[in-house]
PDB file of N, CA and C in Angstrom:
ATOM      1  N   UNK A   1      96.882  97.286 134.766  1.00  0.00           N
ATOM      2  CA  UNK A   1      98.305  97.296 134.428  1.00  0.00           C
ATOM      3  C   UNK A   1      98.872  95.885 134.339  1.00  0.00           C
ATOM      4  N   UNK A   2      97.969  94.979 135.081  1.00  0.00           N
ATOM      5  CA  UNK A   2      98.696  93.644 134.961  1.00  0.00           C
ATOM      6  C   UNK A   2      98.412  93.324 133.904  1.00  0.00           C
ATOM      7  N   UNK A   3      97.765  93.400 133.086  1.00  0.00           N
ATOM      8  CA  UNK A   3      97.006  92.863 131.598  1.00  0.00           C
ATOM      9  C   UNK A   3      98.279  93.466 131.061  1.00  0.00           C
ATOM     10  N   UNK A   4      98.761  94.941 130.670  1.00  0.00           N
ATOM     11  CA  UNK A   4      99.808  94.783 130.087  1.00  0.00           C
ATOM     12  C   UNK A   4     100.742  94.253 130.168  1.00  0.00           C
ATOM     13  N   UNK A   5     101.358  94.139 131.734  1.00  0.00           N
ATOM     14  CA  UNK A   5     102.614  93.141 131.760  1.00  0.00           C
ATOM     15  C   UNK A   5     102.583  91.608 131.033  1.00  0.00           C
ATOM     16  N   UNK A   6     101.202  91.089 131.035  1.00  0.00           N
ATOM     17  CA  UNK A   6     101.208  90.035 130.531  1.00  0.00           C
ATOM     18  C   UNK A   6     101.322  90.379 128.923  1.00  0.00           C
ATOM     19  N   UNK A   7     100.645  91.560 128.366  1.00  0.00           N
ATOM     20  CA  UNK A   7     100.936  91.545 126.729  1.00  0.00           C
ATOM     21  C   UNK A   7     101.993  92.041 126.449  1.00  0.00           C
ATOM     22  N   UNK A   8     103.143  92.538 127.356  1.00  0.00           N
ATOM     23  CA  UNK A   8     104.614  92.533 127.333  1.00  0.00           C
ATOM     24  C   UNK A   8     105.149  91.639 127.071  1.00  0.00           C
ATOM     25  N   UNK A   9     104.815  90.572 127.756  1.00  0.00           N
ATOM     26  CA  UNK A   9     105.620  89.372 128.049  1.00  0.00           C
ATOM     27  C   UNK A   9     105.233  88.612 126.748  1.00  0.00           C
ATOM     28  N   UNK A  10     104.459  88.401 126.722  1.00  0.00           N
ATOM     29  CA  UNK A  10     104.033  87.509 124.990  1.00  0.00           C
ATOM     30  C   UNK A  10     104.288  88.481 123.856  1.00  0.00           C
ATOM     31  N   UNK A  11     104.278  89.634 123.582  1.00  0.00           N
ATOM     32  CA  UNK A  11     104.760  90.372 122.904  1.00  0.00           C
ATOM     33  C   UNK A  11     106.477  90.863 122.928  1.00  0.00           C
ATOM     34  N   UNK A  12     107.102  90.177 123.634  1.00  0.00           N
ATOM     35  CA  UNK A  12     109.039  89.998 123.074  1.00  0.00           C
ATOM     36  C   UNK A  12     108.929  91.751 123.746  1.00  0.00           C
ATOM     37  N   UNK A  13     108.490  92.316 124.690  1.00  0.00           N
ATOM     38  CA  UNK A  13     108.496  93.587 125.090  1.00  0.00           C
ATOM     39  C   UNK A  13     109.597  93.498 126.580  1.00  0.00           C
ATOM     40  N   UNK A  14     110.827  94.455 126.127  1.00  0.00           N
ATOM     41  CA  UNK A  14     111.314  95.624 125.098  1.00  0.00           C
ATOM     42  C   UNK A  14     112.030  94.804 124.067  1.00  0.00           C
ATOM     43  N   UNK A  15     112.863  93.416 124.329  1.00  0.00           N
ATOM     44  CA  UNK A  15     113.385  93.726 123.654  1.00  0.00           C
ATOM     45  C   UNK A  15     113.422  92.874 121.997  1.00  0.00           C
ATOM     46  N   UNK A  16     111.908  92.141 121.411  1.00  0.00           N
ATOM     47  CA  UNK A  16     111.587  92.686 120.358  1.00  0.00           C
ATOM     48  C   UNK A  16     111.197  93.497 119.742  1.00  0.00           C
ATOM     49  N   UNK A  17     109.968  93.986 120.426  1.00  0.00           N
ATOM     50  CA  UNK A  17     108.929  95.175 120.570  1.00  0.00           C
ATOM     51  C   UNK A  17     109.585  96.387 120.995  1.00  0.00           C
ATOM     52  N   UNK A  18     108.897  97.811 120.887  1.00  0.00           N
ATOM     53  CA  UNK A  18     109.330  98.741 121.554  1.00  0.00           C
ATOM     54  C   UNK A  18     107.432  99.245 121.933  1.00  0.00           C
ATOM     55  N   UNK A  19     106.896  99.839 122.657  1.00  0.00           N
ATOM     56  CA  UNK A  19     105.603 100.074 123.140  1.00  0.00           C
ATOM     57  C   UNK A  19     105.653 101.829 122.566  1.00  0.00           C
ATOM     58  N   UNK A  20     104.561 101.686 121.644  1.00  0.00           N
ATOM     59  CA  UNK A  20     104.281 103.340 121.232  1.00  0.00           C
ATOM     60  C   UNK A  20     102.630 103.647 121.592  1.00  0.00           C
ATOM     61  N   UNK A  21     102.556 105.153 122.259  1.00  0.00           N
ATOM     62  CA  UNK A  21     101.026 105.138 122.545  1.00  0.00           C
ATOM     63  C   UNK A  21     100.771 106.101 121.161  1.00  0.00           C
ATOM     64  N   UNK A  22      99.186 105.606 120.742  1.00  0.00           N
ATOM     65  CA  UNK A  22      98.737 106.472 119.354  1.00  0.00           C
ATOM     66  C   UNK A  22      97.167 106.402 119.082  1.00  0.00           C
ATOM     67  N   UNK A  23      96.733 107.471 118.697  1.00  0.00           N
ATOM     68  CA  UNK A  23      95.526 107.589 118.794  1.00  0.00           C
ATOM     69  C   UNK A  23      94.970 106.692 117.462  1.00  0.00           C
ATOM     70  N   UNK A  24      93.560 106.115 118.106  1.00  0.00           N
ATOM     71  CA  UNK A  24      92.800 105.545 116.963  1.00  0.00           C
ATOM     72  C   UNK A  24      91.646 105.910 116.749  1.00  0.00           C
ATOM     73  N   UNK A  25      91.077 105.780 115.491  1.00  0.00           N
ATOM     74  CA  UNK A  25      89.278 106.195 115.684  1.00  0.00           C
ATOM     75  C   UNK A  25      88.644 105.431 115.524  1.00  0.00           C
ATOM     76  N   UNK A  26      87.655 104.950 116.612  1.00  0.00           N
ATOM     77  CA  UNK A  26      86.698 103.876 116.537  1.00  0.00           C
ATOM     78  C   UNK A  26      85.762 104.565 115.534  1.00  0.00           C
ATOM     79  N   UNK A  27      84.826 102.851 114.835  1.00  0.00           N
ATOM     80  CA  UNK A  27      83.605 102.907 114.141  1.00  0.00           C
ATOM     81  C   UNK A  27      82.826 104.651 114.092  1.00  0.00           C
ATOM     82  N   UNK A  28      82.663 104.789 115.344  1.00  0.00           N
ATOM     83  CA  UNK A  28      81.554 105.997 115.683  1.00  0.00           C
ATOM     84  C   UNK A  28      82.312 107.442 115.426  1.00  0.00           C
ATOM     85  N   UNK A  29      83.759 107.447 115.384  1.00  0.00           N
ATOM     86  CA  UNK A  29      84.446 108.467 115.010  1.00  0.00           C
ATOM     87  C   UNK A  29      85.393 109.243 116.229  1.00  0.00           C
ATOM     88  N   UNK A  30      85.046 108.291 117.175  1.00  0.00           N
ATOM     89  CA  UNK A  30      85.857 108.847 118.372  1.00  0.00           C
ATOM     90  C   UNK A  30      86.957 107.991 118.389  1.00  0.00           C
ATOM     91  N   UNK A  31      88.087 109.240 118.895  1.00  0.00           N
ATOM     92  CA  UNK A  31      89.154 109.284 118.954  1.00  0.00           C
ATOM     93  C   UNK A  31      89.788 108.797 120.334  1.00  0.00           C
ATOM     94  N   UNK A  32      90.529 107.443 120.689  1.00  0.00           N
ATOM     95  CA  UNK A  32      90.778 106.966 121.904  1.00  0.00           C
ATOM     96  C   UNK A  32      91.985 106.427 121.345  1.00  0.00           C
ATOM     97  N   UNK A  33      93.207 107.039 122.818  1.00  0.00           N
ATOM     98  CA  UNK A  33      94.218 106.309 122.936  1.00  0.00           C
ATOM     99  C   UNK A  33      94.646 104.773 123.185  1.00  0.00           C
ATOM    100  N   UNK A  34      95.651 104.603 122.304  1.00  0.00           N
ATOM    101  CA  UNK A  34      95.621 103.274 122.319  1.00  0.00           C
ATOM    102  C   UNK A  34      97.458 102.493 122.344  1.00  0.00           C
ATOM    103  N   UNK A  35      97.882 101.563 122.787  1.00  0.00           N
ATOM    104  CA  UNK A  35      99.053 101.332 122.845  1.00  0.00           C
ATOM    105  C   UNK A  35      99.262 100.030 121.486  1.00  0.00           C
ATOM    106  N   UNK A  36      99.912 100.474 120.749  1.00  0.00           N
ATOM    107  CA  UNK A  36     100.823  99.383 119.980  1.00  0.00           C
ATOM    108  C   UNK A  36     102.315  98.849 120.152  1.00  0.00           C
ATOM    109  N   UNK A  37     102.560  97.934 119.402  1.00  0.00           N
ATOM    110  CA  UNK A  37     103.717  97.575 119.462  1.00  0.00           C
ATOM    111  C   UNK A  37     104.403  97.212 118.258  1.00  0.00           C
ATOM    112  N   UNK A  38     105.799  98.282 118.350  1.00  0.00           N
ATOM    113  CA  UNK A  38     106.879  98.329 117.082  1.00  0.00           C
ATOM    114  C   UNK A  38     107.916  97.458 116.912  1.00  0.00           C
ATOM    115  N   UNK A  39     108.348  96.491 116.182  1.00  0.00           N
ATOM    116  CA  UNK A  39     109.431  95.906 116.229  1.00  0.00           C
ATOM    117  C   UNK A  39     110.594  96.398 115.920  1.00  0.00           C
ATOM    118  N   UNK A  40     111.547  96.131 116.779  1.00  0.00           N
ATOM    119  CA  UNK A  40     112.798  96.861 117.022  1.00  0.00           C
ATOM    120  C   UNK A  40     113.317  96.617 116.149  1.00  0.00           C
ATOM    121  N   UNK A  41     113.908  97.993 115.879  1.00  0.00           N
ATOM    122  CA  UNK A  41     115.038  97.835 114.295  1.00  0.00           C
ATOM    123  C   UNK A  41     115.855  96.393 113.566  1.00  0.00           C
ATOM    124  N   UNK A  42     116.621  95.995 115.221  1.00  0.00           N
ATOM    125  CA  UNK A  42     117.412  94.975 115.082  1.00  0.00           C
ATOM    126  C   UNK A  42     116.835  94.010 114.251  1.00  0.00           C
ATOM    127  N   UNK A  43     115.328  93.387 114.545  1.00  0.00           N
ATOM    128  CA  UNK A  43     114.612  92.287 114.855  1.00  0.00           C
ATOM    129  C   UNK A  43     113.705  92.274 113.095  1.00  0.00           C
ATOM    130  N   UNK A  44     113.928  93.171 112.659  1.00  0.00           N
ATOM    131  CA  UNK A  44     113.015  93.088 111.189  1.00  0.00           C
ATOM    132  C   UNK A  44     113.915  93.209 109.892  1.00  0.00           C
ATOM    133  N   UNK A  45     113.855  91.594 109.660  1.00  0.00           N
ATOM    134  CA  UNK A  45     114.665  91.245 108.260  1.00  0.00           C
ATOM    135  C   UNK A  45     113.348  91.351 107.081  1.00  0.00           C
ATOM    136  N   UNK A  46     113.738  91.091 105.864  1.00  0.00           N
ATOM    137  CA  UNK A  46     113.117  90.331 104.708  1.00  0.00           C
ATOM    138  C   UNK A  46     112.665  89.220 104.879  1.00  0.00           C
ATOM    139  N   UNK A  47     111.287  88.837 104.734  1.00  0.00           N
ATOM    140  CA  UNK A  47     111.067  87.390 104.891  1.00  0.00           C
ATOM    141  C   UNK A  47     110.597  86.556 105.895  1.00  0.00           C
ATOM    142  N   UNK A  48     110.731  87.136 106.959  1.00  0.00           N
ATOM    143  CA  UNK A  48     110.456  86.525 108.154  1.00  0.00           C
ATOM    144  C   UNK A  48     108.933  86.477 107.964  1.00  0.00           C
ATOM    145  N   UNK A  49     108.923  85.043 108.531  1.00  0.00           N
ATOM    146  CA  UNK A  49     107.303  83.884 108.227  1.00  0.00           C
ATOM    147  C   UNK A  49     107.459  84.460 110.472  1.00  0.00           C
ATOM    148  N   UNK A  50     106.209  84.839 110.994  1.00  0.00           N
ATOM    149  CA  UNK A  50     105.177  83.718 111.919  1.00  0.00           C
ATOM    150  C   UNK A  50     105.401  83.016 111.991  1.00  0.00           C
ATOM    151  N   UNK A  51     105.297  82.399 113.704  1.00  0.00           N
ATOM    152  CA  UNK A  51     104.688  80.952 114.039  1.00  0.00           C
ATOM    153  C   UNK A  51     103.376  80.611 113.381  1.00  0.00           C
ATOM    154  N   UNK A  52     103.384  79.356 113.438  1.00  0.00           N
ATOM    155  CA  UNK A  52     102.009  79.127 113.459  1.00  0.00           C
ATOM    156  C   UNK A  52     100.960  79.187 114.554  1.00  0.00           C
ATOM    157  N   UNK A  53     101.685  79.393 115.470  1.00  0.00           N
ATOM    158  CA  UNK A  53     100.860  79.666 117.055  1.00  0.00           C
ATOM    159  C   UNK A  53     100.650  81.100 116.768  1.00  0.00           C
ATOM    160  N   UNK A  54     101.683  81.567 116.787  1.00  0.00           N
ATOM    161  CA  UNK A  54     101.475  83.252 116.796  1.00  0.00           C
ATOM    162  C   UNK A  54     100.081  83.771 115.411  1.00  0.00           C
ATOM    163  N   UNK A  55     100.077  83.052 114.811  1.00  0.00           N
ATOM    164  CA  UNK A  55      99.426  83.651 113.335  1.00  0.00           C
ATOM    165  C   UNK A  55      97.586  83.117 113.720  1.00  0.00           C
ATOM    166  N   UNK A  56      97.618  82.029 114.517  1.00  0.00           N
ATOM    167  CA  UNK A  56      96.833  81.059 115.231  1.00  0.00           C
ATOM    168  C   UNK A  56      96.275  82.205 116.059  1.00  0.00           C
ATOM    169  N   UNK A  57      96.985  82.950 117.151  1.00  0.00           N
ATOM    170  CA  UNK A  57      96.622  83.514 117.609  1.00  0.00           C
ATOM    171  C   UNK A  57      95.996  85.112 117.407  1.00  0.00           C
ATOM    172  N   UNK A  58      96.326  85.593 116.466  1.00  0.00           N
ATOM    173  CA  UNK A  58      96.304  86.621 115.504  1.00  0.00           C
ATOM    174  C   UNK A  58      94.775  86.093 115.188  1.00  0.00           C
ATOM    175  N   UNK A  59      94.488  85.021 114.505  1.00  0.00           N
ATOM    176  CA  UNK A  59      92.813  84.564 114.040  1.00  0.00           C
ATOM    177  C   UNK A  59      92.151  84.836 114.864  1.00  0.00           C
ATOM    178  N   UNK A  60      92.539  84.623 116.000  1.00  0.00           N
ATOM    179  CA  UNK A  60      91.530  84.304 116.803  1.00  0.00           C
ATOM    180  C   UNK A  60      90.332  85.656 117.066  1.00  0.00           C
ATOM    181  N   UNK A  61      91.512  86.540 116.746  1.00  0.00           N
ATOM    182  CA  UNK A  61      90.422  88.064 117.040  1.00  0.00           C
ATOM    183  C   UNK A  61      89.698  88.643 115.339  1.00  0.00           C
ATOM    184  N   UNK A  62      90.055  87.329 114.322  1.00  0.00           N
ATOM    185  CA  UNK A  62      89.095  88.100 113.595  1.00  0.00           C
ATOM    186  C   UNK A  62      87.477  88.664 113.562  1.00  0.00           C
ATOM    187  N   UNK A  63      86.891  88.327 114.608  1.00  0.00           N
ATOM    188  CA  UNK A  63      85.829  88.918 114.766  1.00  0.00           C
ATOM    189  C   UNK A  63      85.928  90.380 115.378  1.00  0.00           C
ATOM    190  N   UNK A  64      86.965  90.715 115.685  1.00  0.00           N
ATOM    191  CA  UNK A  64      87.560  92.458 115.598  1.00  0.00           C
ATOM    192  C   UNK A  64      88.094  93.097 114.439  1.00  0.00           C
ATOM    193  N   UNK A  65      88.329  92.263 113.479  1.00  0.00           N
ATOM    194  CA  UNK A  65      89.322  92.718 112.471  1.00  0.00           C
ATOM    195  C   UNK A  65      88.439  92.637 111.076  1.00  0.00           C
ATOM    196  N   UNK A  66      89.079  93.595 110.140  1.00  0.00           N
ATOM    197  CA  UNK A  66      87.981  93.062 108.894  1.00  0.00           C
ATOM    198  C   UNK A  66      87.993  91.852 107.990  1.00  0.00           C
ATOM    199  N   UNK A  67      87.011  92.268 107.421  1.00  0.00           N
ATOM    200  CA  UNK A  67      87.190  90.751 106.153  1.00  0.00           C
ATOM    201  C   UNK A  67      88.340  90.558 105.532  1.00  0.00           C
ATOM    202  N   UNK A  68      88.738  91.545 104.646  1.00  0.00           N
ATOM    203  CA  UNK A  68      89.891  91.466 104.484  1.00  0.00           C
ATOM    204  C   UNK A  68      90.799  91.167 104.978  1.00  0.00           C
ATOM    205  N   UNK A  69      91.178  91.915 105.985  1.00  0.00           N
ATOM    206  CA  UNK A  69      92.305  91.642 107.169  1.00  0.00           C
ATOM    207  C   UNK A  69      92.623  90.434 107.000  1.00  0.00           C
ATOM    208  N   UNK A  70      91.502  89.841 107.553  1.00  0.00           N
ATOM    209  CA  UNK A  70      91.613  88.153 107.892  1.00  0.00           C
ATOM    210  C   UNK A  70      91.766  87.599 107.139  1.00  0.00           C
ATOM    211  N   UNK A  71      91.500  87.890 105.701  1.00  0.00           N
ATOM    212  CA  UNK A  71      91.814  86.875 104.556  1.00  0.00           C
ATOM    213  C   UNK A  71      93.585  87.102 104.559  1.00  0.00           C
ATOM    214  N   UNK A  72      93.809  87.857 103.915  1.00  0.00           N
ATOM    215  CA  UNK A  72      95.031  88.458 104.201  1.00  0.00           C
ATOM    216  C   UNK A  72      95.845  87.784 105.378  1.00  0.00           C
ATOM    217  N   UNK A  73      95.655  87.426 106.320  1.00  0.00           N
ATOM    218  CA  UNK A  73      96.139  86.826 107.808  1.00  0.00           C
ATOM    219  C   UNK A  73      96.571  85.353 106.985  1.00  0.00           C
ATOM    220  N   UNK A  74      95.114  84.962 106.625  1.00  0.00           N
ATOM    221  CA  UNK A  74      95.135  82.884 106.717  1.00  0.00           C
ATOM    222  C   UNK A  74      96.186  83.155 105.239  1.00  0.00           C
ATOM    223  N   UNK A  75      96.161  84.185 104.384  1.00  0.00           N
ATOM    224  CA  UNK A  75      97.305  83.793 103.396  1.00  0.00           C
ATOM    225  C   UNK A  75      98.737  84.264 103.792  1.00  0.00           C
ATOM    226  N   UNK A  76      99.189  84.175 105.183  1.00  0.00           N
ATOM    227  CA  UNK A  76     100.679  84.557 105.387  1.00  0.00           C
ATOM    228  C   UNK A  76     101.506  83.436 105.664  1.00  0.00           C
ATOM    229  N   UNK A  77     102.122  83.080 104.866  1.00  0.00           N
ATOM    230  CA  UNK A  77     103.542  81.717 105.342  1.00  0.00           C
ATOM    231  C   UNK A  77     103.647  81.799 106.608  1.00  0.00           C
ATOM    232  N   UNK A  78     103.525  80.342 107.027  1.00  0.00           N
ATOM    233  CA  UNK A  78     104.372  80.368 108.226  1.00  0.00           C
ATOM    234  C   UNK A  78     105.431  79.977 108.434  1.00  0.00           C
ATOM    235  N   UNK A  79     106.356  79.559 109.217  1.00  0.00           N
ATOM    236  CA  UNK A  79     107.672  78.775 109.725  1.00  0.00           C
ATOM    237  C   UNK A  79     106.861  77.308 109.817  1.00  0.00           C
TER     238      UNK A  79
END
């Protein structure tokens, strides 16, 4: 539980974020709960660029994420 408080805290949780639990299916086809995070109504304009830390940090797990994904990632504007 402490691991989440900490991805609360770097994740603007509650009050950028709102925390939704939702099922995902891994590779093998199993189905495991999983927690994401929604940005609050207020908080999502047109346009809004990333840090570059934040987008920095986002890379870092492309070895979880696909090829694509990641291409897709290194082409997002930042601030």
């Amino acid at each position: 539980e402490s691991d989440l408080r900490r991805l609360d805290k770097f994740e603007g949780y509650p009050s950028h974020y709102r925390r939704t639990r939702v099922y995902v299916k891994l590779d093998d086809g199993e189905r495991v709960e999983a927690i994401t995070y929604i940005a609050q109504p207020k908080k999502v304009k047109s346009g809004l660029r990333p840090s570059k830390e934040y987008l920095s940090h986002l890379l870092r797990g492309c070895d979880l994420l696909s090829q694509e994904y990641c291409e897709k990632l290194r082409r997002t504007p930042t601030l």
